[in-house]
Protein backbone atom coordinates (compact mmCIF):
# COMPACT_ATOMS: atom_id res chain seq x y z
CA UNK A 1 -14.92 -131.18 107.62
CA UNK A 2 -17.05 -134.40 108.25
CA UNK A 3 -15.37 -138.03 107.71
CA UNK A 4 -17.21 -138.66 104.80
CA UNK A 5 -16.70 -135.38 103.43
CA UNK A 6 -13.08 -136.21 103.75
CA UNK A 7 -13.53 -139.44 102.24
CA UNK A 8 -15.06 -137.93 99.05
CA UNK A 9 -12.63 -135.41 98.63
CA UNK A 10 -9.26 -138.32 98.63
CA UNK A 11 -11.37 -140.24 96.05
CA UNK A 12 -11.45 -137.32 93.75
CA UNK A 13 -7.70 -136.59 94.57
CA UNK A 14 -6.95 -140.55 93.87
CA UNK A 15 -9.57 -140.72 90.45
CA UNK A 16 -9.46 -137.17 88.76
CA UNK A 17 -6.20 -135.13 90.56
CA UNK A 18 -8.70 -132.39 91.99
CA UNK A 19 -6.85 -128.61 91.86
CA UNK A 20 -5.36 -128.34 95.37
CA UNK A 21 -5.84 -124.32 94.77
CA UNK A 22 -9.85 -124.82 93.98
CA UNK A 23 -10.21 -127.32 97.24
CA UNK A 24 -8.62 -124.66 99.15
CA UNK A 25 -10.28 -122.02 97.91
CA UNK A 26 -13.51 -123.31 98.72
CA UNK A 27 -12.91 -123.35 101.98
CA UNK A 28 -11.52 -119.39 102.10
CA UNK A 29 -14.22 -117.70 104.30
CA UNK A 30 -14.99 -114.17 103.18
CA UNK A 31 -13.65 -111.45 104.31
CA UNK A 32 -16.21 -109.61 107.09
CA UNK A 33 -17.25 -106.32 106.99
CA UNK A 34 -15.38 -105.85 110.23
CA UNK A 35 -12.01 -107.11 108.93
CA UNK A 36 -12.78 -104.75 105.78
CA UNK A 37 -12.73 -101.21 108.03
CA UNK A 38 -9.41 -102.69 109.97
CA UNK A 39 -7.92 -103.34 106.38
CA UNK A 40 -8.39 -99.90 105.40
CA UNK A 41 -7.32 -98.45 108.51
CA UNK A 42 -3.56 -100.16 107.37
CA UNK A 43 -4.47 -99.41 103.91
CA UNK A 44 -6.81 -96.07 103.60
CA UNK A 45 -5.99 -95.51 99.89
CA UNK A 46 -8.79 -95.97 96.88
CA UNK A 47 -8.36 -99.26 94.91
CA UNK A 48 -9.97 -100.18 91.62
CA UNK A 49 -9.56 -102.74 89.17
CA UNK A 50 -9.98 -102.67 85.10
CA UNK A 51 -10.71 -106.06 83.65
CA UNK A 52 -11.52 -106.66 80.19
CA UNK A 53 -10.88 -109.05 77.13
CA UNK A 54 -7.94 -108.21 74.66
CA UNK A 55 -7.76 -105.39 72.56
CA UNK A 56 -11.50 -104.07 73.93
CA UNK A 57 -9.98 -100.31 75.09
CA UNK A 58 -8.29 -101.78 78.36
CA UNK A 59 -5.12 -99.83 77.98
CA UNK A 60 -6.64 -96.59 76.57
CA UNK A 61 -8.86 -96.74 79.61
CA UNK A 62 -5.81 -97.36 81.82
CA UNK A 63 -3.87 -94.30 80.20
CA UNK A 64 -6.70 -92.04 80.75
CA UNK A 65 -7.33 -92.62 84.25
CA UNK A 66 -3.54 -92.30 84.56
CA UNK A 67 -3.92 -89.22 83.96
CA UNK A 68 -5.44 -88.00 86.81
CA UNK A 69 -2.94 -86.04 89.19
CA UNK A 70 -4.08 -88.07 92.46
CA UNK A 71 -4.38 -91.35 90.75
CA UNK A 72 -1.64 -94.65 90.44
CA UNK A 73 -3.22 -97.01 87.56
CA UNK A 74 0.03 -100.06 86.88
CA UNK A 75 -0.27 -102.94 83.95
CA UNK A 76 -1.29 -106.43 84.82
CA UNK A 77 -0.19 -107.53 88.35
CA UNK A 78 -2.51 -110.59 87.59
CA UNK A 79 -3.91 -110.80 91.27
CA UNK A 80 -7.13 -112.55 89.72
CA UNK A 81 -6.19 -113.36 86.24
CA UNK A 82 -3.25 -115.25 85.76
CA UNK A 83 -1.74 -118.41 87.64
CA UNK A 84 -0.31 -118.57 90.05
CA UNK A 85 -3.30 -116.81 92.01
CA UNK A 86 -2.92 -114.07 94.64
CA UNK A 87 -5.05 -117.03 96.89
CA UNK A 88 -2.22 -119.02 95.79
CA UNK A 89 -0.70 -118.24 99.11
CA UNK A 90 -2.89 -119.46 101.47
CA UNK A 91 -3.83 -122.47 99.46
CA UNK A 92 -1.45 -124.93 100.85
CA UNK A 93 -2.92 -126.84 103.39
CA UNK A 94 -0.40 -126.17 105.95
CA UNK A 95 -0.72 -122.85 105.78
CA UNK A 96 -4.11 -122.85 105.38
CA UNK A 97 -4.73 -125.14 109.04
CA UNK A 98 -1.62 -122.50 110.37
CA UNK A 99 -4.00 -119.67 109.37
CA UNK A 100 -7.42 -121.21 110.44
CA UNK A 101 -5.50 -122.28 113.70
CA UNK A 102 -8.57 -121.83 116.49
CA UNK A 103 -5.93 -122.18 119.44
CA UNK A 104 -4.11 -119.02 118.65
CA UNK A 105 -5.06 -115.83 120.58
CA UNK A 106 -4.28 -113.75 117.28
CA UNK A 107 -6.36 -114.89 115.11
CA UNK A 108 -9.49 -114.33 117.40
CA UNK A 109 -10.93 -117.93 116.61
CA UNK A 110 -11.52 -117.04 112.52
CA UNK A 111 -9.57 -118.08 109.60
CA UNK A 112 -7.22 -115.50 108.75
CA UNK A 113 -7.19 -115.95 104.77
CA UNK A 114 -8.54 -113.50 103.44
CA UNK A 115 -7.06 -110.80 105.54
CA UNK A 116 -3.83 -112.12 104.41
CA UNK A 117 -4.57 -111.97 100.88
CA UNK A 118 -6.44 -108.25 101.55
CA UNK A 119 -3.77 -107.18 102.78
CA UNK A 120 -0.98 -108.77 100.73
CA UNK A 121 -2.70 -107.06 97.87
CA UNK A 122 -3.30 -103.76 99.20
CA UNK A 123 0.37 -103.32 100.16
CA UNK A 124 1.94 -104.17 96.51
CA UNK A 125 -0.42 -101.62 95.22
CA UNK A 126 -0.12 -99.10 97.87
CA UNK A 127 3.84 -99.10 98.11
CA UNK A 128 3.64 -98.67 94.17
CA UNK A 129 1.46 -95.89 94.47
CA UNK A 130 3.25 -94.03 97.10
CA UNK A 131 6.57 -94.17 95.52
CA UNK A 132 4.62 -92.57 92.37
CA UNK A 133 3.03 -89.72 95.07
CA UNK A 134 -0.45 -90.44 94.41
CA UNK A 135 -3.16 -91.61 96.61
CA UNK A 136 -5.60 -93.46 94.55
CA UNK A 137 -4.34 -97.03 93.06
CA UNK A 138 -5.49 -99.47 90.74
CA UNK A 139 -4.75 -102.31 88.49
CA UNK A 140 -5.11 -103.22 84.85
CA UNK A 141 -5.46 -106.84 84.00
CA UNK A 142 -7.09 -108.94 81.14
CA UNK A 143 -9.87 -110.77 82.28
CA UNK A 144 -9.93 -113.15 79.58
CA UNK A 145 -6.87 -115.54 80.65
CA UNK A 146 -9.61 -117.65 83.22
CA UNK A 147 -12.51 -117.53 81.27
CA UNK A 148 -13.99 -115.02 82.83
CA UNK A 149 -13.47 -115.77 86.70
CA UNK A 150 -11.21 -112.79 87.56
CA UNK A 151 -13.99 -110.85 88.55
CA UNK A 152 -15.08 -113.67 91.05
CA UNK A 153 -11.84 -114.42 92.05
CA UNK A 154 -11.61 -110.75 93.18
CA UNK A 155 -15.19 -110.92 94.64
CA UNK A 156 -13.88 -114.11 97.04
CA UNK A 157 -10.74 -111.91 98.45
């Protein structure tokens, strides 16, 4: 980040109080395609998510796909749709620089971010899922709480 980038941003912080979560999310990379196939090789099951405004057939849909003998549907872990935000924990800036760190050998030069939150995610709904003996997961959550962003939010991790 360039000097007067860095300028810019402290004046906001000073006038308005910018949202230390949307500064830092901004600067989450994506996840690559690469890190994607090494996330599933921790975490091979099936994932889905059901968003959806109140009282719009969320929970009958839920119940129905829960239904399925090979499939692990739980209510409203709020990854994406209720603060604080799974990207909540790489937000801080300290563990944000820790994570983005181009010294360490680990991290092979990238930000590790989203890999953290991929796989922070994936484990909570895998463990649940394997405790129930099932092998596809997934994750029913309004989508109405943020105005709509959940789906974007998910998108970014």
């Amino acid at each position: 980040m360039n000097l007067i980038k860095r300028f810019k941003l402290a004046a906001r912080i000073l006038t308005k109080g910018a949202e230390p979560e949307k500064a830092r999310r901004e600067l989450i990379p994506p996840i690559s395609l690469e890190e994607v196939a090494e996330a599933r090789q921790f975490f091979p099951m099936g994932k889905f998510f059901i968003f959806g405004h109140a009282r719009s057939g969320t929970t009958l849909l839920t119940r129905l796909v829960r239904v399925h003998p090979d499939v692990h549907c739980n209510y409203q872990a709020h990854f994406f749709t209720r603060p604080p935000l799974l990207n909540s924990l790489v937000s801080d800036p300290d563990v944000g620089a820790w994570l983005a760190r181009r010294s360490n050998r680990w991290n092979r030069g990238r930000d590790l971010s989203p890999v953290v939150l991929r796989a922070v995610s994936d484990f909570i709904m895998e463990r649940d899922a394997r405790l129930a003996g099932k092998n596809i997961v997934g994750d029913k959550s309004p989508n109405s709480l943020l105005d709509g962003r959940a789906v974007q939010l998910l998108h970014d991790i």
